[in-house]
Protein backbone atom coordinates (compact mmCIF):
# COMPACT_ATOMS: atom_id res chain seq x y z
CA UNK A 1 -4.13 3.21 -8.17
CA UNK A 2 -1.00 3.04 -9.97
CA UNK A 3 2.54 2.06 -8.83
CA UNK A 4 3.85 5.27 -8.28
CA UNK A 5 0.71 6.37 -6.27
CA UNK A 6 0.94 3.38 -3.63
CA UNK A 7 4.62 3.92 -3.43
CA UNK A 8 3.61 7.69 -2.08
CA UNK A 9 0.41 6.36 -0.02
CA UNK A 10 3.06 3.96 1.94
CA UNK A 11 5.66 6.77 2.54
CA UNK A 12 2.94 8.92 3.70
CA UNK A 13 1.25 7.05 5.64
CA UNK A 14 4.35 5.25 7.52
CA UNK A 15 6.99 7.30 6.61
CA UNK A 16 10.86 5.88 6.98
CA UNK A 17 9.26 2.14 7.96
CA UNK A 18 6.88 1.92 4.87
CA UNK A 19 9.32 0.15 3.01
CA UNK A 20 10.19 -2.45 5.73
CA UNK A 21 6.76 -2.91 5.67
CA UNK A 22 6.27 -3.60 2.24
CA UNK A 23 9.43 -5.99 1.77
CA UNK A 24 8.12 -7.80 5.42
CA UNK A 25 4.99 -8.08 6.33
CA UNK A 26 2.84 -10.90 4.93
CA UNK A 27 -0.31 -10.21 4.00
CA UNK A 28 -2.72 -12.59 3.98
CA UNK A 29 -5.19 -10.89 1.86
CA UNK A 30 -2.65 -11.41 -1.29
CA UNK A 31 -2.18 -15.04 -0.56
CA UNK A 32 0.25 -14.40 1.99
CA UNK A 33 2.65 -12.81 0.40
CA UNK A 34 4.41 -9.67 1.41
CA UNK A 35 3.20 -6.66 -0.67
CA UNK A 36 6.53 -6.22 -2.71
CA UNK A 37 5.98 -10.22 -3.45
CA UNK A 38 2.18 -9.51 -4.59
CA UNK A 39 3.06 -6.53 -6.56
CA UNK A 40 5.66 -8.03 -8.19
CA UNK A 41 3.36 -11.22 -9.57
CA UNK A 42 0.92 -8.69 -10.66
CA UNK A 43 -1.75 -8.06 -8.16
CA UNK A 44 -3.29 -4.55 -8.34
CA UNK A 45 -1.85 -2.19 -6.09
CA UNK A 46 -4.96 -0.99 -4.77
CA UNK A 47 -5.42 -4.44 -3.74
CA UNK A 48 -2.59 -4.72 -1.96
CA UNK A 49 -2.64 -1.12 -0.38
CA UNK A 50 -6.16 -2.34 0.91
CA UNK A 51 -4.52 -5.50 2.48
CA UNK A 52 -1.46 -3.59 3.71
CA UNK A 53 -4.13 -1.15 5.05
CA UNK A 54 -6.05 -4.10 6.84
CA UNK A 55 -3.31 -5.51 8.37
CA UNK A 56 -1.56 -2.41 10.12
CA UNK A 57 -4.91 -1.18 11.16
CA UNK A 58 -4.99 2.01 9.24
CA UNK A 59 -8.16 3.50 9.50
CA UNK A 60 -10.35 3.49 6.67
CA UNK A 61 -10.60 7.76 6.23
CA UNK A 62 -7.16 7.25 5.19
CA UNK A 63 -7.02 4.43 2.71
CA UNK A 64 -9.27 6.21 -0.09
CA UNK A 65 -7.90 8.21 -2.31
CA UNK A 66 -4.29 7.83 -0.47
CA UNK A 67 -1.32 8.47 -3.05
CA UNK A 68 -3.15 10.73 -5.39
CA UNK A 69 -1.30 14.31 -6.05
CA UNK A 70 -3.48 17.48 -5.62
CA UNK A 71 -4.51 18.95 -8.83
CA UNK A 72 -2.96 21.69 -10.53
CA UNK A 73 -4.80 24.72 -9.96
């Protein structure tokens, strides 16, 4: 997962509040730090879009493969 594709998997998945999320919420998967905190210090972001998913209780259909654009046809 790259930057751009978590950015998109957290709007999508909780819209206007994704980004309070990711500057507030501790996760304590990533050594509780927030997610804009683990990022930043170089965790993956699939790591921390696992955590983030863990924490708000998304359900696991929805973490795989979240962020990724269609292919062109």
């Amino acid at each position: 997962m790259r930057h751009s594709e978590f950015d998109r998997a957290v709007a999508d998945e909780f819209g206007a509040g994704g980004a309070a999320l990711v500057a507030d919420l501790v996760l304590t998967a990533v050594g509780n730090r927030t997610a804009r905190e683990a990022l930043a210090e170089g965790v993956a972001p699939r790591e921390v879009w696992y955590a983030l998913c863990a924490e708000t209780d998304v359900p696991s259909a929805r973490r795989h493969g979240a962020g990724r654009l269609e292919p062109r046809r």
